[in-house]
N, C-alpha and C. Protein backbone atom coordinates (compact mmCIF):
# COMPACT_ATOMS: atom_id res chain seq x y z
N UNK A 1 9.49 -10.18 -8.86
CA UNK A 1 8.32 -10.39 -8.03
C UNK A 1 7.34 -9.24 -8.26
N UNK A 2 6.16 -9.57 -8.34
CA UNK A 2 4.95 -8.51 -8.54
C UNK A 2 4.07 -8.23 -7.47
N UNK A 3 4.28 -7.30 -6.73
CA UNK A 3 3.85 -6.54 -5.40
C UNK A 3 2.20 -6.18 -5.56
N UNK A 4 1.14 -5.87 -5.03
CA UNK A 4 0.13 -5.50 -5.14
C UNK A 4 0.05 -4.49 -4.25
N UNK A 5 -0.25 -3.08 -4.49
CA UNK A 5 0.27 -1.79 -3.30
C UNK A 5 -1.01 -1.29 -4.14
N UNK A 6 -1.98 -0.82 -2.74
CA UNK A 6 -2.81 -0.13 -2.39
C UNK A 6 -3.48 0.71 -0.97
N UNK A 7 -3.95 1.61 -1.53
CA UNK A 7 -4.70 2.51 -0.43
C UNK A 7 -6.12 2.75 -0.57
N UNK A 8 -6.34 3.33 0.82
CA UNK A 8 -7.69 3.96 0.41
C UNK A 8 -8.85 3.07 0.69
N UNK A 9 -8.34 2.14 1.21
CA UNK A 9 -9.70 1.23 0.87
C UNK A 9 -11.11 1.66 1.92
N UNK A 10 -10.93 2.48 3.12
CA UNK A 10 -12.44 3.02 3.67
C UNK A 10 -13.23 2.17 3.87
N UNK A 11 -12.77 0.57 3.93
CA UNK A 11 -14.33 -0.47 4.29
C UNK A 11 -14.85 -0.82 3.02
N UNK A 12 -14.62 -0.50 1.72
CA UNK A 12 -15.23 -0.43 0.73
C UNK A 12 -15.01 -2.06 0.89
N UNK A 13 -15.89 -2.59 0.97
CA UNK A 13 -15.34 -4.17 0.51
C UNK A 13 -15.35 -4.90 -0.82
N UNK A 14 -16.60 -4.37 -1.35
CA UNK A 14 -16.85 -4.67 -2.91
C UNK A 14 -15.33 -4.81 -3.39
N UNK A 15 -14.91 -3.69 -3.39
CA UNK A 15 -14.07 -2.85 -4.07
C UNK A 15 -12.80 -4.18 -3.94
N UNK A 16 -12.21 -4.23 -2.43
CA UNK A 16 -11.38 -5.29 -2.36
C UNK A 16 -11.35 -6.26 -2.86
N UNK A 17 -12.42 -6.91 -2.76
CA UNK A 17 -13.05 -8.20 -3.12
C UNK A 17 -12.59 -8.24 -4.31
N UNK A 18 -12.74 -7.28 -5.24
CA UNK A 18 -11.99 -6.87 -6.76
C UNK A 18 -10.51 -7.18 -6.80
N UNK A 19 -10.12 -6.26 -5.75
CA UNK A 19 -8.30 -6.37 -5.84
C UNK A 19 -8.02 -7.58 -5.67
N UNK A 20 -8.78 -8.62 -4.56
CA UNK A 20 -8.08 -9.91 -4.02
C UNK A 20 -8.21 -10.83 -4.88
N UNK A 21 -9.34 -10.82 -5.44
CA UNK A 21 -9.61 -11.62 -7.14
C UNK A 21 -8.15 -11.73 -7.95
N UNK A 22 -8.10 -10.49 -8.43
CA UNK A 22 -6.96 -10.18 -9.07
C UNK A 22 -5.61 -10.85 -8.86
N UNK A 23 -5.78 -10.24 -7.56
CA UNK A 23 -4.27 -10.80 -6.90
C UNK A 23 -4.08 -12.02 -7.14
N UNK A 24 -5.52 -12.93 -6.08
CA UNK A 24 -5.39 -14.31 -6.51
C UNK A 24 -5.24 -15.16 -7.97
N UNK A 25 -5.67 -14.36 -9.05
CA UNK A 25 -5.20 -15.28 -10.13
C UNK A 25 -4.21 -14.68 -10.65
N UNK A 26 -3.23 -13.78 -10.19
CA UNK A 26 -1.90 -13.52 -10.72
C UNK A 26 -1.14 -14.50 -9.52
N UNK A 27 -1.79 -15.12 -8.50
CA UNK A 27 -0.81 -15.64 -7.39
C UNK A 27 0.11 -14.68 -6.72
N UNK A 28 -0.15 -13.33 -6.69
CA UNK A 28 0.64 -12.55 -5.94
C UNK A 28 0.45 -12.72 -4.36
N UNK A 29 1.58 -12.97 -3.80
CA UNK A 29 1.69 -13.46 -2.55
C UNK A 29 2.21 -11.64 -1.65
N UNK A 30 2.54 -10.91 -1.81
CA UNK A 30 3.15 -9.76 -1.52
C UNK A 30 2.23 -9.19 -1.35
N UNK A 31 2.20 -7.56 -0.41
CA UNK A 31 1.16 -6.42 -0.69
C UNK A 31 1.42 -5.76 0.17
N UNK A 32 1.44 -4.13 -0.38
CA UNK A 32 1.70 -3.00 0.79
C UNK A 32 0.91 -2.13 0.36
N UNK A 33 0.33 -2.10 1.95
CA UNK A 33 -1.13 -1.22 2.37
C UNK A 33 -0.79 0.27 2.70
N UNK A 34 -1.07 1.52 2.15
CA UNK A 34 -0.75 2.42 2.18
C UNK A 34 -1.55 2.96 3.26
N UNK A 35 -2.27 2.67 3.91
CA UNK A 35 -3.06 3.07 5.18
C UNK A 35 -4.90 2.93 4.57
N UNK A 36 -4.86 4.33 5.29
CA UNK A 36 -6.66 3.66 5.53
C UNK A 36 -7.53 2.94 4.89
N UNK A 37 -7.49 1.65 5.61
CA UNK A 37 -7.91 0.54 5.59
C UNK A 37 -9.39 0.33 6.07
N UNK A 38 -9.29 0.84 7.26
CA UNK A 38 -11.07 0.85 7.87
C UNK A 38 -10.98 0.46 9.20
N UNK A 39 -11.46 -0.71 9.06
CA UNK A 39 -12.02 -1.60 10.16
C UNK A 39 -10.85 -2.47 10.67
N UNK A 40 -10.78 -2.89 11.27
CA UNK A 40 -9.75 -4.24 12.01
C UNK A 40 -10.36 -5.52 10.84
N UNK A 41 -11.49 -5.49 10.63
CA UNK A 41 -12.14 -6.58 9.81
C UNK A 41 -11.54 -6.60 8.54
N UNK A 42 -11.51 -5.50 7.93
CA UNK A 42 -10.97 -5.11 6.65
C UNK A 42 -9.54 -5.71 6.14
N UNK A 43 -9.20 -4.70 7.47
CA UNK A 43 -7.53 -5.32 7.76
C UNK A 43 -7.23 -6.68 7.32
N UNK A 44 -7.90 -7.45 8.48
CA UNK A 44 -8.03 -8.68 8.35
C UNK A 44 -8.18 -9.74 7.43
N UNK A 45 -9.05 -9.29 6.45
CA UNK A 45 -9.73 -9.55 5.14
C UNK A 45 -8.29 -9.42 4.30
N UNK A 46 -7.59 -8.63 4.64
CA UNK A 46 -6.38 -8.03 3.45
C UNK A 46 -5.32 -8.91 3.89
N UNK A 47 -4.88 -9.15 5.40
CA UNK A 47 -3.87 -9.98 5.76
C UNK A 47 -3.79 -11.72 5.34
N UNK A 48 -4.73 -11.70 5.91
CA UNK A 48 -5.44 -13.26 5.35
C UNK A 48 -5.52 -13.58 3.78
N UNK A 49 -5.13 -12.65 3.01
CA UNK A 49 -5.05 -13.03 1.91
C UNK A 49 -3.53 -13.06 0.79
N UNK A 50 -2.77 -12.64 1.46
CA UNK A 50 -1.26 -12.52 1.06
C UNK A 50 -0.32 -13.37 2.27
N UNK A 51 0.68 -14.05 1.77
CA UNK A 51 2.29 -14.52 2.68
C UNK A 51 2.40 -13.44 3.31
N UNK A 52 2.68 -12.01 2.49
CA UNK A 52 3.73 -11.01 3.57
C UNK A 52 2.68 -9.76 2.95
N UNK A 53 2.46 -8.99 4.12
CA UNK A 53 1.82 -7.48 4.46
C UNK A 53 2.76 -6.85 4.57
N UNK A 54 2.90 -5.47 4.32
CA UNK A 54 3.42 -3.95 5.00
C UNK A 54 2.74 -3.20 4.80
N UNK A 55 2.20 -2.79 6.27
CA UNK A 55 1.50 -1.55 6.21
C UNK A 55 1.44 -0.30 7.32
N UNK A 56 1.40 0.85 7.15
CA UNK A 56 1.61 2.17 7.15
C UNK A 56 0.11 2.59 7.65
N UNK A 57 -0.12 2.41 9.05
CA UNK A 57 -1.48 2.84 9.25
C UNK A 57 -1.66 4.73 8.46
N UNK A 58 -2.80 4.71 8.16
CA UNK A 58 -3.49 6.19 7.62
C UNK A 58 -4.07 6.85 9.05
N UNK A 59 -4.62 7.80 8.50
CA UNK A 59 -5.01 8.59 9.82
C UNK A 59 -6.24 8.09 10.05
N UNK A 60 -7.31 7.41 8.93
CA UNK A 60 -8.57 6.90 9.21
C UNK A 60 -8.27 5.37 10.31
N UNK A 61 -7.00 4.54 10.43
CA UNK A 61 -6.46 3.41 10.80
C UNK A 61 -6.44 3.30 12.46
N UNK A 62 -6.67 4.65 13.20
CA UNK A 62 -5.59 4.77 14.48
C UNK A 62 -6.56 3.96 15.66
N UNK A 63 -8.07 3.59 15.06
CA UNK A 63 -8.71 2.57 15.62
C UNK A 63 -8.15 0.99 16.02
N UNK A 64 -7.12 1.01 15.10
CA UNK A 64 -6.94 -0.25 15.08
C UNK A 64 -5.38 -0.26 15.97
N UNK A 65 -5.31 0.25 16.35
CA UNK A 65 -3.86 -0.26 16.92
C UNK A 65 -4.38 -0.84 18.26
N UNK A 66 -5.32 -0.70 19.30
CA UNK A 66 -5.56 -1.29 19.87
C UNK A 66 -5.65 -3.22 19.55
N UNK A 67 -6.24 -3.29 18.80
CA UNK A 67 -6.15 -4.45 17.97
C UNK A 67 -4.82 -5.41 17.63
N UNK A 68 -3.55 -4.68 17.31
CA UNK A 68 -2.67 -5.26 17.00
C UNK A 68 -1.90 -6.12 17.43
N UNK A 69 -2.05 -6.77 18.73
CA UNK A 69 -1.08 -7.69 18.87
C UNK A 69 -2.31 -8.75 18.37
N UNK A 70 -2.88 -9.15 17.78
CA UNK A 70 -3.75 -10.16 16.77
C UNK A 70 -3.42 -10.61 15.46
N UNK A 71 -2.17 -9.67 15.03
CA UNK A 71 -1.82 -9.41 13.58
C UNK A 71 -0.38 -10.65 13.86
N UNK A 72 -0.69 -11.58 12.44
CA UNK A 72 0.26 -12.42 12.61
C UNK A 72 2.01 -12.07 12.23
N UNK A 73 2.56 -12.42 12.36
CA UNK A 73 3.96 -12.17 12.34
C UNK A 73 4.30 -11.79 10.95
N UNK A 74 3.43 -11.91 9.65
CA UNK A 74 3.86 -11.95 8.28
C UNK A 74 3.50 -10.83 8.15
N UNK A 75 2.34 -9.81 9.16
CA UNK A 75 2.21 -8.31 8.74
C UNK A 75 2.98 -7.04 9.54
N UNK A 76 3.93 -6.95 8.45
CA UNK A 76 4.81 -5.43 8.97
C UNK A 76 3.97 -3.99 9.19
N UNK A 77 3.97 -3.60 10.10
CA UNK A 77 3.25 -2.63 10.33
C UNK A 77 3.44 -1.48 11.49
N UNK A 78 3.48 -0.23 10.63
CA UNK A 78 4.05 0.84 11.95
C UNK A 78 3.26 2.04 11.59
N UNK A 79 2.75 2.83 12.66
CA UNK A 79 1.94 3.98 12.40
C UNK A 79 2.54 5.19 11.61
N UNK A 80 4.01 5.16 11.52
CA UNK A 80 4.92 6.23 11.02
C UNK A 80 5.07 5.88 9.26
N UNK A 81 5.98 5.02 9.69
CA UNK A 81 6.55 4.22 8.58
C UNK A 81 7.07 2.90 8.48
N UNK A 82 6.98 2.24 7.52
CA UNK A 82 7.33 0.85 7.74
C UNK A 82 8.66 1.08 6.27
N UNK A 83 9.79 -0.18 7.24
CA UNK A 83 10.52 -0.20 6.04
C UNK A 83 11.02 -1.23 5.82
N UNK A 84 11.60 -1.35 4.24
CA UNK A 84 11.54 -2.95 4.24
C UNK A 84 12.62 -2.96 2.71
N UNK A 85 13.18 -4.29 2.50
CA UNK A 85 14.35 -4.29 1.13
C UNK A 85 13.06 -5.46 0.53
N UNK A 86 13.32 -5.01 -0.87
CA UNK A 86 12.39 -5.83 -1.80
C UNK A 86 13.45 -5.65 -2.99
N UNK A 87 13.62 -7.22 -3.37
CA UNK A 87 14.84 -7.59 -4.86
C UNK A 87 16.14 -6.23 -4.12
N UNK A 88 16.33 -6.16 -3.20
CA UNK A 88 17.95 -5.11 -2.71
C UNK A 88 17.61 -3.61 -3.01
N UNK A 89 16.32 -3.64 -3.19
CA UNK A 89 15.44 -2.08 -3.11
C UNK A 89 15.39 -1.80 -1.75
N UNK A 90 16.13 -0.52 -1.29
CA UNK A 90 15.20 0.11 -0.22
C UNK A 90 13.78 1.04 -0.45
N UNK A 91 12.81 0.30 0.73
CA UNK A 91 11.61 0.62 0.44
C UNK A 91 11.04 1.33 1.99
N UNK A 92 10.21 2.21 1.47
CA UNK A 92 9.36 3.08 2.65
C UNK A 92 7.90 2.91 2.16
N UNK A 93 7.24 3.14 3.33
CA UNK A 93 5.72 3.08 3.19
C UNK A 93 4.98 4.14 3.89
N UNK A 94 4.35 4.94 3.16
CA UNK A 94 4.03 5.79 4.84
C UNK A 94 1.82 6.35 4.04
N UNK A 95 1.80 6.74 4.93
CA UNK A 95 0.25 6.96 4.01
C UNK A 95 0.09 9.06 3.49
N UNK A 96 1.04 9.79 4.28
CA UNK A 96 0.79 11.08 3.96
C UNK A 96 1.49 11.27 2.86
N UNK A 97 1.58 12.17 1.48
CA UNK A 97 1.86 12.70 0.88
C UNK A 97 3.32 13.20 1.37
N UNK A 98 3.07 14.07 2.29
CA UNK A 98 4.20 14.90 2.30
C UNK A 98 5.44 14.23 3.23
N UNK A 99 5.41 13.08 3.72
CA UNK A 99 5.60 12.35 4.51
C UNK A 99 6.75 11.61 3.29
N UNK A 100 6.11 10.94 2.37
CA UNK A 100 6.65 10.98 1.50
C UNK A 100 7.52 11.27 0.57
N UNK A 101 7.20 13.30 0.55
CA UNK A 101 8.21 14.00 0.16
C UNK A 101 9.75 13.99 0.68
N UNK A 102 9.09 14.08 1.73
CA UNK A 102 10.40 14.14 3.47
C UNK A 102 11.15 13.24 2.99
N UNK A 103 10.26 11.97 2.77
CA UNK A 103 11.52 10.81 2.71
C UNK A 103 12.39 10.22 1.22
N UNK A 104 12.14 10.98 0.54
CA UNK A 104 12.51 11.21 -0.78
C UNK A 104 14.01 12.25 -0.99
N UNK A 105 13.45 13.57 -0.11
CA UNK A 105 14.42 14.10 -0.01
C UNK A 105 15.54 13.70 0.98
N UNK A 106 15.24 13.10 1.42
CA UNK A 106 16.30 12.05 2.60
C UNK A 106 17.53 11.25 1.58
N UNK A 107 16.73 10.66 0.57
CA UNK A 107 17.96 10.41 -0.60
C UNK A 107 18.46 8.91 -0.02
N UNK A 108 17.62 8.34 0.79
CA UNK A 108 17.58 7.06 1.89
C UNK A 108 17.11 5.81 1.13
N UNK A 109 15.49 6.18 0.25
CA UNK A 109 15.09 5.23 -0.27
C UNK A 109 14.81 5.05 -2.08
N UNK A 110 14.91 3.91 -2.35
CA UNK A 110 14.78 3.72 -3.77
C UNK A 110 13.54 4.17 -4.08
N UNK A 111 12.45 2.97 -3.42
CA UNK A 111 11.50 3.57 -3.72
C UNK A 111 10.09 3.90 -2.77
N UNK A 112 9.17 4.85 -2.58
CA UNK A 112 8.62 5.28 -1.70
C UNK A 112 6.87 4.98 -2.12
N UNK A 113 6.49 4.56 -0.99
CA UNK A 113 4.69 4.15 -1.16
C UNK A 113 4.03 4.70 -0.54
N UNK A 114 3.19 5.65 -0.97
CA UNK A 114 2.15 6.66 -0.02
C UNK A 114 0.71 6.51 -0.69
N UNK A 115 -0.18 7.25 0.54
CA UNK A 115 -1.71 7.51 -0.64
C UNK A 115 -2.32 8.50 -0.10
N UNK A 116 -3.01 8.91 0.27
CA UNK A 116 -3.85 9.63 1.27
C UNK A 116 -4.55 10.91 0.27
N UNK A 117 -3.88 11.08 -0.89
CA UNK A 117 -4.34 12.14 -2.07
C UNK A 117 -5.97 11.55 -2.46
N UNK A 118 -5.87 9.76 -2.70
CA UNK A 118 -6.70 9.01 -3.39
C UNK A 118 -6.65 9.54 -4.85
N UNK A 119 -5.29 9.77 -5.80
CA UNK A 119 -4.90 10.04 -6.63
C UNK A 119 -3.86 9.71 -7.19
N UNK A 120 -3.83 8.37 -8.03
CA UNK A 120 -3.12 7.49 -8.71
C UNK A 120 -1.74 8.70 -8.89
N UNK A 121 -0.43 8.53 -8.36
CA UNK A 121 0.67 9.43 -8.91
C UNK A 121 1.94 8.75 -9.16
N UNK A 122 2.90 9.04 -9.71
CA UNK A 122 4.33 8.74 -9.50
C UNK A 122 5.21 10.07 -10.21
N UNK A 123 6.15 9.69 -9.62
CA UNK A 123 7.14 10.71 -9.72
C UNK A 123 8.63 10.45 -8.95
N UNK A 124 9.54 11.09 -9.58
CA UNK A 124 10.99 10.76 -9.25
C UNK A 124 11.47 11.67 -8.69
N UNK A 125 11.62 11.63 -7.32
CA UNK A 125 12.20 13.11 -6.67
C UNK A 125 13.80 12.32 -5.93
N UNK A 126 14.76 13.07 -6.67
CA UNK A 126 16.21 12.54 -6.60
C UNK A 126 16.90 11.26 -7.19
N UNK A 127 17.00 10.65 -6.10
CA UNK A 127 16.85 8.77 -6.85
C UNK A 127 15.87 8.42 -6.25
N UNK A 128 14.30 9.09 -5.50
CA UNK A 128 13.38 8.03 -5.25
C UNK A 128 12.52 8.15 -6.38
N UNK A 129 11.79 7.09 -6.45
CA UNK A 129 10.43 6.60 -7.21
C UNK A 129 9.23 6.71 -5.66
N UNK A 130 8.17 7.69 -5.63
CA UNK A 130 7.29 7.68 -5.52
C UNK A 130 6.44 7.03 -6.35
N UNK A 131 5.25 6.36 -5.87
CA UNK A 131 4.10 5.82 -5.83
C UNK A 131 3.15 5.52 -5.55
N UNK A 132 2.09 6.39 -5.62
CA UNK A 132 0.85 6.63 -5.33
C UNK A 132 0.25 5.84 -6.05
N UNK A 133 -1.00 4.41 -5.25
CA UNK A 133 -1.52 3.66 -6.19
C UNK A 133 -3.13 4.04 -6.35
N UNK A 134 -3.55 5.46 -6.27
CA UNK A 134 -4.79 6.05 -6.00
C UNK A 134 -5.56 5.62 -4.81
N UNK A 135 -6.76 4.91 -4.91
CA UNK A 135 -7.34 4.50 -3.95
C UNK A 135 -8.85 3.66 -4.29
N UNK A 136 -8.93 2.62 -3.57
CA UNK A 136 -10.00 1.65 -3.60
C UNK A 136 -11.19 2.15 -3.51
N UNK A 137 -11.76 2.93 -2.91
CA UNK A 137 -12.93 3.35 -2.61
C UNK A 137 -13.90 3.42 -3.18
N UNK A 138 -12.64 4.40 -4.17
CA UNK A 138 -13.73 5.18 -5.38
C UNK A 138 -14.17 6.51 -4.73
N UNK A 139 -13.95 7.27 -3.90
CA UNK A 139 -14.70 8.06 -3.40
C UNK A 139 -14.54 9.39 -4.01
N UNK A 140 -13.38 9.75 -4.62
CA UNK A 140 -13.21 10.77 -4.98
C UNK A 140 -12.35 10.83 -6.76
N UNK A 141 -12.57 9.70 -7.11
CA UNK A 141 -12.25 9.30 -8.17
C UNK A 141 -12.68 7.77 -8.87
N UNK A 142 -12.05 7.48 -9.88
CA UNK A 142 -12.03 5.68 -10.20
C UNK A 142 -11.22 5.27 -9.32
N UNK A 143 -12.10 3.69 -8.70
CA UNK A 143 -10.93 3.19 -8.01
C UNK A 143 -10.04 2.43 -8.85
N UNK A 144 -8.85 1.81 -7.98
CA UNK A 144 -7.42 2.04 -8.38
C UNK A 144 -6.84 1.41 -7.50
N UNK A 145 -5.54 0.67 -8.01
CA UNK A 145 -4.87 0.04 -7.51
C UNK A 145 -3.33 -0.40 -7.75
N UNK A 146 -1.84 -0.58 -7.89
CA UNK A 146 -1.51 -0.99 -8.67
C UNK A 146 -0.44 -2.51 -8.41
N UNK A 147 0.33 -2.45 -9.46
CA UNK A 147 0.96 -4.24 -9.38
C UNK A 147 2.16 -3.59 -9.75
N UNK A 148 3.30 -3.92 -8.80
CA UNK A 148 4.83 -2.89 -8.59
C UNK A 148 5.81 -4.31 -8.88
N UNK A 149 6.48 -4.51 -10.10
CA UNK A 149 7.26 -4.99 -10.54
C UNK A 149 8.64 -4.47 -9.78
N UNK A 150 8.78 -5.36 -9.01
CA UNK A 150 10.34 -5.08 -8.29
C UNK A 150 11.78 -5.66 -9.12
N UNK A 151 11.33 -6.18 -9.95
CA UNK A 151 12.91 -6.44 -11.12
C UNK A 151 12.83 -5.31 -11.97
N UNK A 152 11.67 -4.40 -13.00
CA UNK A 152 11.98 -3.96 -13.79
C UNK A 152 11.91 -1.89 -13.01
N UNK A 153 11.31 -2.50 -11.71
CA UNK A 153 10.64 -1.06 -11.17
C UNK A 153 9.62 -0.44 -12.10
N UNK A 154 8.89 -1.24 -12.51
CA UNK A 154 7.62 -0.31 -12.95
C UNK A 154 6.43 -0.82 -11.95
N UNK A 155 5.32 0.34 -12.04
CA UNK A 155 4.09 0.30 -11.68
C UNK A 155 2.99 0.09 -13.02
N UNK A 156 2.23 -1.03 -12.88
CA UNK A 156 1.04 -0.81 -13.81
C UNK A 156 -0.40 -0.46 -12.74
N UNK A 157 -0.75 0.72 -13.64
CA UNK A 157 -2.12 1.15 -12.37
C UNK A 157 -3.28 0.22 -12.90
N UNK A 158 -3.62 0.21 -12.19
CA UNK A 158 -5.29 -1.46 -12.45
C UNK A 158 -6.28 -0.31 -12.25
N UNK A 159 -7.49 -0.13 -12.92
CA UNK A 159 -8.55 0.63 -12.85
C UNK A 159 -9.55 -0.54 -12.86
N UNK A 160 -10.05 -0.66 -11.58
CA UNK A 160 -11.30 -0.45 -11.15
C UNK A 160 -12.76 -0.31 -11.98
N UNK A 161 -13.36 -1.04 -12.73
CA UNK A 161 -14.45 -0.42 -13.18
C UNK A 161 -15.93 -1.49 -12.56
């Protein structure tokens, strides 16, 4: 199955509008939101377009929890961390960096989804796979996105142009 995991998105909508394209003609039904998202609208825009959500509010997000009992049953979502088995992977989601680290060194999960750098990363700390899929925006780099192969565990990063 081919996951679509991104962050960063800040309202940028253009930008989405890009990713959901994508998504839609690969038919990817999956997607985990690494946090700041924006708006409740945004949100919305992102839920409405995949079967199953997980997402990891960011610190730009904490607007929206008022909002949440609106969110349909297919979007997983926790301000800490969200966790979840994908193909018998244990998986974490969280939006801080170091948050990340924490849970890596925990030695808990296969593989781990963060963003908040807005800097495309990966890296193997123990048996986790970190994955940073940069960030939509564009604000502080190219935006970015990527497509997380859960049979072979790779990430391909999608650039944005």
């Amino acid at each position: 199955m081919i996951v679509a995991v991104f962050s960063d998105v800040h309202d940028n909508i253009a930008r989405l509008e890009e990713v959901l394209k994508i998504c839609g003609k690969k038919k990817i039904e999956t997607c985990i939101c690494c946090g700041d998202i924006g708006t409740f609208e945004t949100f919305k825009k992102i839920y409405e377009s995949f079967r199953n959500v997980y997402f990891a509010l960011g610190n730009a997000d904490y607007t929206m929890l008022n909002k949440t009992g609106l969110l349909p049953e297919s979007v997983t979502w926790d301000k800490e961390i969200v966790e979840t088995e994908l193909n018998g992977k244990k998986v974490a989601v969280v939006h801080h960096d170091y948050k990340a680290r924490k849970l890596a060194e925990t030695g808990e999960f296969d593989i781990i989804f963060y963003g908040h750098t807005h800097t495309p990363w990966e890296k193997k700390i123990g048996k986790s796979l970190l994955i940073n899929p940069g960030e939509i925006a564009g604000h502080y780099g190219r935006a970015s996105f990527a497509l997380f192969d859960t049979e072979t565990l790779k990430a391909e990063l999608i650039i944005l142009d």
